[in-house]
PDB file of N, CA and C in Angstrom:
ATOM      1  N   UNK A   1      -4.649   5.336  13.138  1.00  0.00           N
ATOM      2  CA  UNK A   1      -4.583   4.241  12.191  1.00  0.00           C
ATOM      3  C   UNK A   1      -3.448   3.304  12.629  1.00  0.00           C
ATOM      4  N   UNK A   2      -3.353   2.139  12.593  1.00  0.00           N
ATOM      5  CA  UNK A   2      -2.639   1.182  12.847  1.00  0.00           C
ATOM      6  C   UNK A   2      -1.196   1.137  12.138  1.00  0.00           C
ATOM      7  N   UNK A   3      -0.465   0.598  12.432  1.00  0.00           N
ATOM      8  CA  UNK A   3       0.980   1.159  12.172  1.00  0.00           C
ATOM      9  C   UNK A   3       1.355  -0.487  11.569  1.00  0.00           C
ATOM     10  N   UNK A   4       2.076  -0.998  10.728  1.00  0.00           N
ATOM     11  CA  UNK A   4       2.762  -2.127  10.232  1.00  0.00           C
ATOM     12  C   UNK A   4       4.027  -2.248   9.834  1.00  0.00           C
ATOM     13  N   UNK A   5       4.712  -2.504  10.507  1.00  0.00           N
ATOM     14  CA  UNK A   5       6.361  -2.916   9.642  1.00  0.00           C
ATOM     15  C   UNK A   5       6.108  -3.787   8.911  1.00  0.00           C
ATOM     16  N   UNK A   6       7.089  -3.670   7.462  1.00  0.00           N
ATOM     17  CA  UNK A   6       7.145  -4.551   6.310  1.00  0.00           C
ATOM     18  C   UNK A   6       8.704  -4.828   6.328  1.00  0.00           C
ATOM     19  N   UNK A   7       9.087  -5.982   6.689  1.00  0.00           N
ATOM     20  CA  UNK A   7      10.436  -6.291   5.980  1.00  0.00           C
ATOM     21  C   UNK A   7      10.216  -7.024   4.606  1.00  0.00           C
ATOM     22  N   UNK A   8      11.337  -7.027   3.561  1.00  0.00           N
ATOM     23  CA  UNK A   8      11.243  -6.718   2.686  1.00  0.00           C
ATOM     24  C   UNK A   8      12.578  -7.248   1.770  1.00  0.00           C
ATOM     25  N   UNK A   9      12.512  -8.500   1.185  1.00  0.00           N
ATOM     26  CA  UNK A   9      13.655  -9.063   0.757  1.00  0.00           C
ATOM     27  C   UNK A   9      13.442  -9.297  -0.944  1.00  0.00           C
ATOM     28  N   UNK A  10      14.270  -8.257  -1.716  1.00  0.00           N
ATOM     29  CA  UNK A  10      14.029  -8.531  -2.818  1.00  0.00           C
ATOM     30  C   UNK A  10      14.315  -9.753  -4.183  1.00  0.00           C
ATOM     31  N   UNK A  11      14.127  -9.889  -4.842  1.00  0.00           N
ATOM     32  CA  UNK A  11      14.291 -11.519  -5.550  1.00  0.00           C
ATOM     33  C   UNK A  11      15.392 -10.381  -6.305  1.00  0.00           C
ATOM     34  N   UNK A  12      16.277 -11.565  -7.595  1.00  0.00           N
ATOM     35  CA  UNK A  12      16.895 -11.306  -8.968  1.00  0.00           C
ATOM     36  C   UNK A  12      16.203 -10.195  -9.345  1.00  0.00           C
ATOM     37  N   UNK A  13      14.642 -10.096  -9.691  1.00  0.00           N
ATOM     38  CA  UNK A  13      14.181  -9.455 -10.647  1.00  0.00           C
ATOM     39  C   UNK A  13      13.595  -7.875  -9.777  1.00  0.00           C
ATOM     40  N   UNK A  14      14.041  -8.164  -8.679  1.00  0.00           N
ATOM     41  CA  UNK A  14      13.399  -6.940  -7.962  1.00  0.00           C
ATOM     42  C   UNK A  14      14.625  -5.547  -7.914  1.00  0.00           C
ATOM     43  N   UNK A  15      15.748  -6.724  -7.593  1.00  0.00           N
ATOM     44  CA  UNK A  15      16.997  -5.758  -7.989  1.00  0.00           C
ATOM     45  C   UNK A  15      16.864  -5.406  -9.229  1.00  0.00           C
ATOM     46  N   UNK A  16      16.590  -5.786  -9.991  1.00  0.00           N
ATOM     47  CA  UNK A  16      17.167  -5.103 -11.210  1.00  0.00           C
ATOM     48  C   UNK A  16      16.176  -3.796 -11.360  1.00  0.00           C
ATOM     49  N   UNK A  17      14.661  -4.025 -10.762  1.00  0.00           N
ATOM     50  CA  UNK A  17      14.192  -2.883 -10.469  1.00  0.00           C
ATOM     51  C   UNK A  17      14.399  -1.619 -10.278  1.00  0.00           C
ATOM     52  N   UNK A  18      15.315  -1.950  -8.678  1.00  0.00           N
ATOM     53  CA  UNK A  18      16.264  -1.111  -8.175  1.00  0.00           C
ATOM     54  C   UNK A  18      17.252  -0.386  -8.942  1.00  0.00           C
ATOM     55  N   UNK A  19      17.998  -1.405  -9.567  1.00  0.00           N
ATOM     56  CA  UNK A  19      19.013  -0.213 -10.621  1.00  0.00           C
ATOM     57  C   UNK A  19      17.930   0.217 -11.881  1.00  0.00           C
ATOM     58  N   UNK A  20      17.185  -0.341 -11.762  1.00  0.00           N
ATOM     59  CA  UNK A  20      16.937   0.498 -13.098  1.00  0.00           C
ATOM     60  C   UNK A  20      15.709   1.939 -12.676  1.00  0.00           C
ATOM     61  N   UNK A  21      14.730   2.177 -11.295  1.00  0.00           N
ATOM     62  CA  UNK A  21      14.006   2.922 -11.307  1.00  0.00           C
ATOM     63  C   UNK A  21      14.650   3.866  -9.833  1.00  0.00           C
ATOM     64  N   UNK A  22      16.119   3.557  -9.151  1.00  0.00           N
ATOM     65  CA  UNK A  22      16.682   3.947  -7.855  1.00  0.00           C
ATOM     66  C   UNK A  22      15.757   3.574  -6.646  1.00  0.00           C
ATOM     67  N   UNK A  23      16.293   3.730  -5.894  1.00  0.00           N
ATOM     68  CA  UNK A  23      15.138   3.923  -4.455  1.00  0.00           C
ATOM     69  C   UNK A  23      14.159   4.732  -4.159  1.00  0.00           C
ATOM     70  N   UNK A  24      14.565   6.098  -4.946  1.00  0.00           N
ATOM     71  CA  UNK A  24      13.467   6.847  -4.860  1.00  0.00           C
ATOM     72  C   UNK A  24      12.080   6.739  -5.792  1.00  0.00           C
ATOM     73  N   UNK A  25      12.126   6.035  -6.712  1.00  0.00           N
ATOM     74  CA  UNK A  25      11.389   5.048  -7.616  1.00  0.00           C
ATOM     75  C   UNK A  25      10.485   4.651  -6.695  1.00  0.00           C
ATOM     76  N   UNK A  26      11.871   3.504  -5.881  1.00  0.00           N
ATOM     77  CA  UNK A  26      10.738   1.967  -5.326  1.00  0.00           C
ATOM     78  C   UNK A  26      10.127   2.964  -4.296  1.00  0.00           C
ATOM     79  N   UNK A  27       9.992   3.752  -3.585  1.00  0.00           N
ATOM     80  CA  UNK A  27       9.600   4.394  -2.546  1.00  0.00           C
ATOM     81  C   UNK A  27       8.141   5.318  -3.271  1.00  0.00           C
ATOM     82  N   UNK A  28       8.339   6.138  -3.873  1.00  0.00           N
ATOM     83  CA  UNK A  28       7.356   6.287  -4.498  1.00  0.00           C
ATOM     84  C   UNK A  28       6.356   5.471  -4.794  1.00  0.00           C
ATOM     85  N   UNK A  29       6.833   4.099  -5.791  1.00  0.00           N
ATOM     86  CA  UNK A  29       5.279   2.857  -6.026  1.00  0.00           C
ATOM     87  C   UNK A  29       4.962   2.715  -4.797  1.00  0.00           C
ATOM     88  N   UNK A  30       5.897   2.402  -3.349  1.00  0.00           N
ATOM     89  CA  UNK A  30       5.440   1.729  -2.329  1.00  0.00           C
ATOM     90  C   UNK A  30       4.517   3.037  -1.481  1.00  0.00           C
ATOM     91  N   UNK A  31       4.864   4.194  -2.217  1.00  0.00           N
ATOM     92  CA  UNK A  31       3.759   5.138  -1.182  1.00  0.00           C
ATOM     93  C   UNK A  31       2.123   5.323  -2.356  1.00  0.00           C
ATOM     94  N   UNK A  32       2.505   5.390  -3.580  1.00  0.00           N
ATOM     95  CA  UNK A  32       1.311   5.097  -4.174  1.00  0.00           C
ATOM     96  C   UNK A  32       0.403   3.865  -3.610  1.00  0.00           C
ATOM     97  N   UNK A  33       0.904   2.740  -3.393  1.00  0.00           N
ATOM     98  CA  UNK A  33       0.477   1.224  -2.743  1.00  0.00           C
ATOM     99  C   UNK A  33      -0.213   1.754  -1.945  1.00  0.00           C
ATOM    100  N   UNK A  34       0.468   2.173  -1.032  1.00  0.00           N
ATOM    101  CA  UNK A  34      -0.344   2.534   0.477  1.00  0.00           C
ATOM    102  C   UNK A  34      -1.612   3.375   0.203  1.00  0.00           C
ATOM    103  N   UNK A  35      -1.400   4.419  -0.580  1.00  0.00           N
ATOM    104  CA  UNK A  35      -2.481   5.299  -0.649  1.00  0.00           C
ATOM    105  C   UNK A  35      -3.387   4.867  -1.489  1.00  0.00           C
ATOM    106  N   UNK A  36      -3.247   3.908  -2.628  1.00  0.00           N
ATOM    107  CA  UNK A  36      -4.789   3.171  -2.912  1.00  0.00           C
ATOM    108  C   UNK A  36      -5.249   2.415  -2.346  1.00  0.00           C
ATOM    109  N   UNK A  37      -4.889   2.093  -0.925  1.00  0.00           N
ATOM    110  CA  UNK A  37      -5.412   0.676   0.192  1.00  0.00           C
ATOM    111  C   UNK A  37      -5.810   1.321   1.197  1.00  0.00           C
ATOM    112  N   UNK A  38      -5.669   3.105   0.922  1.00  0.00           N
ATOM    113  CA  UNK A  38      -6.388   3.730   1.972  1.00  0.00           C
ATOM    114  C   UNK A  38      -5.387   4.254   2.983  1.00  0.00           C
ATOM    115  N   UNK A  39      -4.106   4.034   3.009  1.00  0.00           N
ATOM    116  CA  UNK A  39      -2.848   4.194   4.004  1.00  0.00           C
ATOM    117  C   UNK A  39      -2.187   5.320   3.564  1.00  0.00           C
ATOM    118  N   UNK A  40      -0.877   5.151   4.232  1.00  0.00           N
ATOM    119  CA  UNK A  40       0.074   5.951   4.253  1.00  0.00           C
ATOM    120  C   UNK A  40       1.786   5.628   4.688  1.00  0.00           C
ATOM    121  N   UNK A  41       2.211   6.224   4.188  1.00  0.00           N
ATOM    122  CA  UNK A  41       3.661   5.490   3.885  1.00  0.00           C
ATOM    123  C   UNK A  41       4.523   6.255   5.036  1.00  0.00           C
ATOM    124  N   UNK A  42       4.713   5.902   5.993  1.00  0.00           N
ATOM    125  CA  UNK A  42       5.555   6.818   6.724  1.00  0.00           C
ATOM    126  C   UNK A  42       6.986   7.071   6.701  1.00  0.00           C
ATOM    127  N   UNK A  43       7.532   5.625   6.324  1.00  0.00           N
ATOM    128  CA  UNK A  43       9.271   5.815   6.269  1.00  0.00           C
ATOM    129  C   UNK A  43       9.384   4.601   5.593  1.00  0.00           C
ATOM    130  N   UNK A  44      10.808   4.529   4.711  1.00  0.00           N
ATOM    131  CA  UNK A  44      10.991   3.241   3.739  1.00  0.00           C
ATOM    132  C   UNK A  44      12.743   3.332   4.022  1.00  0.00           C
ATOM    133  N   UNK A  45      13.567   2.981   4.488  1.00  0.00           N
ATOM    134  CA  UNK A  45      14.545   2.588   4.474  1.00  0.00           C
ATOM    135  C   UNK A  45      15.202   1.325   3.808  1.00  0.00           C
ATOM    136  N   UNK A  46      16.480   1.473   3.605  1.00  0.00           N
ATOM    137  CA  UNK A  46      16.838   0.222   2.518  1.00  0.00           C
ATOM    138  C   UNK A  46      18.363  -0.059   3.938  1.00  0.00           C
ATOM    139  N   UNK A  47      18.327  -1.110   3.309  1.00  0.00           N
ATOM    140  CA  UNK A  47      19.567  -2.157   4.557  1.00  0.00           C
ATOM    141  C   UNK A  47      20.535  -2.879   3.859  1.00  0.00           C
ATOM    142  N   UNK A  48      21.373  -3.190   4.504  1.00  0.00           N
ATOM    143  CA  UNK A  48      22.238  -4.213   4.377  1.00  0.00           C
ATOM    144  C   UNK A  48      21.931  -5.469   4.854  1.00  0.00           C
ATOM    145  N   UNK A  49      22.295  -7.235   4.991  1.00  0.00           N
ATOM    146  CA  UNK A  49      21.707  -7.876   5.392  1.00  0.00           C
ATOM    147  C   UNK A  49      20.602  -8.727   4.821  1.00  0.00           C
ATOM    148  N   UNK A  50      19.840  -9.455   5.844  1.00  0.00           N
ATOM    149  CA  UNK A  50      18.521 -10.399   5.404  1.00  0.00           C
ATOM    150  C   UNK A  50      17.807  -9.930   4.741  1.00  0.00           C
ATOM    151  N   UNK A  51      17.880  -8.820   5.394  1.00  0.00           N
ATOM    152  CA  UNK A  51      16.213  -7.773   4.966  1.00  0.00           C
ATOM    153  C   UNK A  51      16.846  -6.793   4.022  1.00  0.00           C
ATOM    154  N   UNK A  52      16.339  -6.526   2.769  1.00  0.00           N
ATOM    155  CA  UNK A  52      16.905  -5.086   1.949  1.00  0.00           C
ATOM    156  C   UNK A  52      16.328  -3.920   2.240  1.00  0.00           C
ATOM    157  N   UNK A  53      14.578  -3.695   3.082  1.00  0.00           N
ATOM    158  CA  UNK A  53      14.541  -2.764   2.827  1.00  0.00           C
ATOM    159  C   UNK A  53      13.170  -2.417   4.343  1.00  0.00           C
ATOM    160  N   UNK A  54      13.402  -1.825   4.890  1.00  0.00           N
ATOM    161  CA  UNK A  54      12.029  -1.766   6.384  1.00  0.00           C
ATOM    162  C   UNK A  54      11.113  -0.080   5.827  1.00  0.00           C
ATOM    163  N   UNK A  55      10.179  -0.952   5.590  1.00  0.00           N
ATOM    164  CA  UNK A  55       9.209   0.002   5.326  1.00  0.00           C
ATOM    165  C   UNK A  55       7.936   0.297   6.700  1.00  0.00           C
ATOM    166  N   UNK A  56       7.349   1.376   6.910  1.00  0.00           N
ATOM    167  CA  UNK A  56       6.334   1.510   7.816  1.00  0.00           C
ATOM    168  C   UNK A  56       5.241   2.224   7.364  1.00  0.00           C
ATOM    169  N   UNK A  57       4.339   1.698   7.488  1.00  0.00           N
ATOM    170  CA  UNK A  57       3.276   2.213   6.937  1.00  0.00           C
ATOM    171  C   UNK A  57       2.244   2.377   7.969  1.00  0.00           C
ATOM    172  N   UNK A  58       0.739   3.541   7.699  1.00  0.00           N
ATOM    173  CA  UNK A  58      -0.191   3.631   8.434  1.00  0.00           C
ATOM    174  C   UNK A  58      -1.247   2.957   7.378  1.00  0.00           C
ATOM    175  N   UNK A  59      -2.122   1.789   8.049  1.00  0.00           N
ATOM    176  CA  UNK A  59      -3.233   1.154   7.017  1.00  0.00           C
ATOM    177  C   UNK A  59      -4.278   1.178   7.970  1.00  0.00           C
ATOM    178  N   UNK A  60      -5.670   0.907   7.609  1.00  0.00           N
ATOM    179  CA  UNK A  60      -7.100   0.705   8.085  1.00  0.00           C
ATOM    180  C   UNK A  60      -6.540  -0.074   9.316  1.00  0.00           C
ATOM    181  N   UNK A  61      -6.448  -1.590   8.660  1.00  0.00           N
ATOM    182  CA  UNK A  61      -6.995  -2.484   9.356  1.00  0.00           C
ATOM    183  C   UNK A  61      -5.631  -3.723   8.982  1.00  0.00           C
ATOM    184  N   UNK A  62      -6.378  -4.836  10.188  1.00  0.00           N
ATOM    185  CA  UNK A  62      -5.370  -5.787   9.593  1.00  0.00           C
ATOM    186  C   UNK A  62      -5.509  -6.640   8.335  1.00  0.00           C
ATOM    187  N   UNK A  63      -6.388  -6.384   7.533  1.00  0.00           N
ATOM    188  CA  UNK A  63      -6.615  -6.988   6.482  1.00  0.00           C
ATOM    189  C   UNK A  63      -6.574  -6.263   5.486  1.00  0.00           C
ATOM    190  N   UNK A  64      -6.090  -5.127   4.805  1.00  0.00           N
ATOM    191  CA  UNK A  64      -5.895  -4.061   4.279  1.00  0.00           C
ATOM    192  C   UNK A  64      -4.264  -4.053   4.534  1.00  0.00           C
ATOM    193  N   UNK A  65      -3.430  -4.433   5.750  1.00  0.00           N
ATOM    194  CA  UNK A  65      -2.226  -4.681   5.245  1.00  0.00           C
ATOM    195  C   UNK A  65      -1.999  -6.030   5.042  1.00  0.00           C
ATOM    196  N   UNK A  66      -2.909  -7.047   5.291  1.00  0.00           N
ATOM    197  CA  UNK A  66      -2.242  -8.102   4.392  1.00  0.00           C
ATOM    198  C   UNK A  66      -2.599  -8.383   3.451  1.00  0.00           C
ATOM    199  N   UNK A  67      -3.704  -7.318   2.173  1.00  0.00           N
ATOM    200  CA  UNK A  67      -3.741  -7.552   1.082  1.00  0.00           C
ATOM    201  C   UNK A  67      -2.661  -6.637   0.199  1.00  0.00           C
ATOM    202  N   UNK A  68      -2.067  -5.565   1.234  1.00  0.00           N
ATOM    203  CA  UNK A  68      -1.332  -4.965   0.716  1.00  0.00           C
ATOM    204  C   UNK A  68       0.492  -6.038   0.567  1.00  0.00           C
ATOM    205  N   UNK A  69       0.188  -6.931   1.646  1.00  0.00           N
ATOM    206  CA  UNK A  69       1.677  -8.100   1.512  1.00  0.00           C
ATOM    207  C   UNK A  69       0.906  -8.881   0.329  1.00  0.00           C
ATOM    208  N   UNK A  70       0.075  -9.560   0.112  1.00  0.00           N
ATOM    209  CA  UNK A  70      -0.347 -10.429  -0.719  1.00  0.00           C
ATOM    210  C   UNK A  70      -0.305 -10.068  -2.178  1.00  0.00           C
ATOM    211  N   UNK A  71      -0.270  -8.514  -2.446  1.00  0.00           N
ATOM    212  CA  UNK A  71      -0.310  -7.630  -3.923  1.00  0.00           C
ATOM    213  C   UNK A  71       1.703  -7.804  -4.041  1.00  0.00           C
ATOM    214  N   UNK A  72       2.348  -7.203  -2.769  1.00  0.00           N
ATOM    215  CA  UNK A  72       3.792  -7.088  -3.158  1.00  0.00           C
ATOM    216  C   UNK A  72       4.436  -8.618  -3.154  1.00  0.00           C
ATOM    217  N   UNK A  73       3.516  -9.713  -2.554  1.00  0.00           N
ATOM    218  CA  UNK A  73       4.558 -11.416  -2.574  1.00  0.00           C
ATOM    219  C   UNK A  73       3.854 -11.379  -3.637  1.00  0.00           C
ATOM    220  N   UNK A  74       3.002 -11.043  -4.169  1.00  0.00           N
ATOM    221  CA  UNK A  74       2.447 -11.833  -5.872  1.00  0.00           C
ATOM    222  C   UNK A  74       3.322 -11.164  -7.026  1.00  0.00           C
ATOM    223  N   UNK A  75       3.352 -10.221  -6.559  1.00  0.00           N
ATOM    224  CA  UNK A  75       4.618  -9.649  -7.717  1.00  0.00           C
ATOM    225  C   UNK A  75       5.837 -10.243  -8.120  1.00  0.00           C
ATOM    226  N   UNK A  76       6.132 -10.823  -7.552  1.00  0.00           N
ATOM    227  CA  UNK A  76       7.488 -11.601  -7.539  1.00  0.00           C
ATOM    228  C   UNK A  76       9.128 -10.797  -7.567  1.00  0.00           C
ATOM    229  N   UNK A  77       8.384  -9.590  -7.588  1.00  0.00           N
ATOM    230  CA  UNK A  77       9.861  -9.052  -7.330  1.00  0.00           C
ATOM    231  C   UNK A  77      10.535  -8.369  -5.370  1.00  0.00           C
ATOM    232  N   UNK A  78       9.653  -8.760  -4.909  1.00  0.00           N
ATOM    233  CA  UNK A  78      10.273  -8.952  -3.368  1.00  0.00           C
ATOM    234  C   UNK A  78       9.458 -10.242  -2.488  1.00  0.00           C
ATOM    235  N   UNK A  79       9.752 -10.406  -1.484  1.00  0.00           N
ATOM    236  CA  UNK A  79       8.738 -11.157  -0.779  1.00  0.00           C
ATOM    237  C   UNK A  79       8.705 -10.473   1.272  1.00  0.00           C
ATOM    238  N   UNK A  80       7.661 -10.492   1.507  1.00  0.00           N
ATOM    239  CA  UNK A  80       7.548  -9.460   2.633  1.00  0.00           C
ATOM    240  C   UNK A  80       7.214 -10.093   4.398  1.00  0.00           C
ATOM    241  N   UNK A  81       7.825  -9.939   5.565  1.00  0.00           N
ATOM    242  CA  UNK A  81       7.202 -10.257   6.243  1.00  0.00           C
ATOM    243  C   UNK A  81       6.671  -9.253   6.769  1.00  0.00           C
ATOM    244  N   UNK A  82       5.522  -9.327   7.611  1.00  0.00           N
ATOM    245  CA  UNK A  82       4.544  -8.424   8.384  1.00  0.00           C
ATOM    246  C   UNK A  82       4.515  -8.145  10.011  1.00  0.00           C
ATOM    247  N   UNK A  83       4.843  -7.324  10.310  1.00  0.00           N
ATOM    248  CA  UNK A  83       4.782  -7.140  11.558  1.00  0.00           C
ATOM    249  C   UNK A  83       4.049  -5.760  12.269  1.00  0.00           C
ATOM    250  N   UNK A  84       2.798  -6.153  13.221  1.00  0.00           N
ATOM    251  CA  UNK A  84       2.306  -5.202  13.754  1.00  0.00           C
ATOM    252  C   UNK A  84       2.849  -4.490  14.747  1.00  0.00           C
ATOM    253  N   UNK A  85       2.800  -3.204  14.493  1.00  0.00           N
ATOM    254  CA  UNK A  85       3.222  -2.419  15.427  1.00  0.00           C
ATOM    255  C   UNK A  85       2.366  -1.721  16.474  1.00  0.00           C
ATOM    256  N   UNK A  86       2.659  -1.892  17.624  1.00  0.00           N
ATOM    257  CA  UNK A  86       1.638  -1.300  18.781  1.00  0.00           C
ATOM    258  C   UNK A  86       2.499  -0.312  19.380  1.00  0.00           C
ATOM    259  N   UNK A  87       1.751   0.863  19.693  1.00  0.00           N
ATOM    260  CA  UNK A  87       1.987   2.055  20.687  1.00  0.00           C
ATOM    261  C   UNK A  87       2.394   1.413  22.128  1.00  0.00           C
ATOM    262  N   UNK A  88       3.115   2.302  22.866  1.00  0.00           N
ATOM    263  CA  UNK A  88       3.132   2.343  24.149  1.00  0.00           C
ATOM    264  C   UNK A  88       1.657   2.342  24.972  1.00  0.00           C
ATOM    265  N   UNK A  89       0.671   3.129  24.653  1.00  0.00           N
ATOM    266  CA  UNK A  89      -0.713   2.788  25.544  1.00  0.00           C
ATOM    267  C   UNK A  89      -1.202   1.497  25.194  1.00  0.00           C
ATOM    268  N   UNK A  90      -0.997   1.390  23.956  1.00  0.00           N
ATOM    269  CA  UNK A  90      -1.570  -0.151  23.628  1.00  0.00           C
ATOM    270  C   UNK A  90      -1.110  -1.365  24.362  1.00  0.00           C
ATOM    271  N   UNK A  91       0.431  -1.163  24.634  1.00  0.00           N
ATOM    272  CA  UNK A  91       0.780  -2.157  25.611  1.00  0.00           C
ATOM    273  C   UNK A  91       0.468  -2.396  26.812  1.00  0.00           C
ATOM    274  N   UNK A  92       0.153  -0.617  27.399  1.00  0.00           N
ATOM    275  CA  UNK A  92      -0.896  -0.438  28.631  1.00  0.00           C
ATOM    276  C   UNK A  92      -1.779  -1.130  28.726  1.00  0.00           C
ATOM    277  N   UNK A  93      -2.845  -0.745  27.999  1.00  0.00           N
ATOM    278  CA  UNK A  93      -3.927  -1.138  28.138  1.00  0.00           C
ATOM    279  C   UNK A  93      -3.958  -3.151  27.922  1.00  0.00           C
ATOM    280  N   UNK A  94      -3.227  -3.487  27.144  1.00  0.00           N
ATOM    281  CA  UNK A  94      -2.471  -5.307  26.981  1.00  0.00           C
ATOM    282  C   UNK A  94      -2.329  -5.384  28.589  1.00  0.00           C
ATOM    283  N   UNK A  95      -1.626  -4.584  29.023  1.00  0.00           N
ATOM    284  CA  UNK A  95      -1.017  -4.758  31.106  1.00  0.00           C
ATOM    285  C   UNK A  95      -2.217  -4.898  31.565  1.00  0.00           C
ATOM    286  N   UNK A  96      -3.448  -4.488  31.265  1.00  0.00           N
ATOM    287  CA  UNK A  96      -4.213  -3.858  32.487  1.00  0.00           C
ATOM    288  C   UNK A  96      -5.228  -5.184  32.122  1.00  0.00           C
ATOM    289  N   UNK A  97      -5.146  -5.782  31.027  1.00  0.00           N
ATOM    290  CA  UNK A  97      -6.353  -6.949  30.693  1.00  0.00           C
ATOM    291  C   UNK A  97      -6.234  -7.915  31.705  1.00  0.00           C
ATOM    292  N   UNK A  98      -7.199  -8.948  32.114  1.00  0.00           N
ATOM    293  CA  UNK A  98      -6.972  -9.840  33.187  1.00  0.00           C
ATOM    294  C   UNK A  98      -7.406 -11.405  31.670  1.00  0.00           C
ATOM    295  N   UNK A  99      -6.358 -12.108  32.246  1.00  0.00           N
ATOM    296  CA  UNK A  99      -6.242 -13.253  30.845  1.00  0.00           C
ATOM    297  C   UNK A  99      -6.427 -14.197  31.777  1.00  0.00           C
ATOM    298  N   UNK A 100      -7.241 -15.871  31.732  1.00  0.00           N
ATOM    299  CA  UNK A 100      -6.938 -16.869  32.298  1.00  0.00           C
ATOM    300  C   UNK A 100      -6.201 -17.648  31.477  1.00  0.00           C
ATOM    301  N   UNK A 101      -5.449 -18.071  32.369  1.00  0.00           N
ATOM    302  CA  UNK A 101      -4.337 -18.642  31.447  1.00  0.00           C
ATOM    303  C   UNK A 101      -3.436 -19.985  33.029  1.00  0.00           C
ATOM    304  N   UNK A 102      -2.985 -20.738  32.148  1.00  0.00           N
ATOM    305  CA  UNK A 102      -2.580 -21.512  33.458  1.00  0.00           C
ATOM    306  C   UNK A 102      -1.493 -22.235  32.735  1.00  0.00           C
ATOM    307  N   UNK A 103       0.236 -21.936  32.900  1.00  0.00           N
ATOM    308  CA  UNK A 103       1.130 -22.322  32.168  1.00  0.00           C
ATOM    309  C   UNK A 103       0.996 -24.413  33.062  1.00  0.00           C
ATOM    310  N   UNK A 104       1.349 -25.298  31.606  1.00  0.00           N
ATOM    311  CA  UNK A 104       1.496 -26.615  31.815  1.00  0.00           C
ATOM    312  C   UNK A 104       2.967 -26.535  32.843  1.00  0.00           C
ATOM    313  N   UNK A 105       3.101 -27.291  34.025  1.00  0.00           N
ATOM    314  CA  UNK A 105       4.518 -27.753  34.602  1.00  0.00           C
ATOM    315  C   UNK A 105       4.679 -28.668  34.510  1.00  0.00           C
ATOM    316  N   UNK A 106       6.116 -29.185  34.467  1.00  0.00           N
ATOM    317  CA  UNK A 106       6.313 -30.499  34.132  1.00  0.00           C
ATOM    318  C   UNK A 106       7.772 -30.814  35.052  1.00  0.00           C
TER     319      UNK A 106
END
């Protein structure tokens, strides 16, 4: 199953979430999430910084995690960017493709 990083920046109202249900709370809804979209929650870490919190998840497809970003930005209590994650063979097999491609010089 396909792998997705979620960064993860919470609003006013998301903190207050936080103190009021802990991390082990928000980690819990965010592994329930996953598992009604068919996924799985692999690791949820919280940060210091831009980002409050890097979550990774296993989902279907790529559209199954971006209805799963589109359910957590509609909430209004975080807002999420998405990033796919690829394996090491996957990058292989990316090496081994033949692309035409012809960079502009100037």
């Amino acid at each position: 199953m396909p792998k997705y990083l979620f960064e993860a920046r919470y609003t006013a109202e998301g903190v207050k979430g936080i103190a009021r249900d802990g991390g082990t709370g928000r980690r819990d809804a965010v592994a329930k999430a996953c598992v009604s979209a068919g996924g799985k929650l692999e690791a949820m870490y919280f940060a210091f910084g831009d980002v409050d919190a890097y979550v990774i998840v296993d989902m279907p497809d790529n559209a199954t995690a971006a209805a799963l970003a589109l359910a957590v930005n509609q909430g209004g209590t975080a807002a999420t960017n998405t990033i796919v994650l690829m394996t090491a063979e996957e990058v292989d097999a990316a090496a081994k493709k033949t692309i035409a491609y012809s960079p502009t010089r100037g």
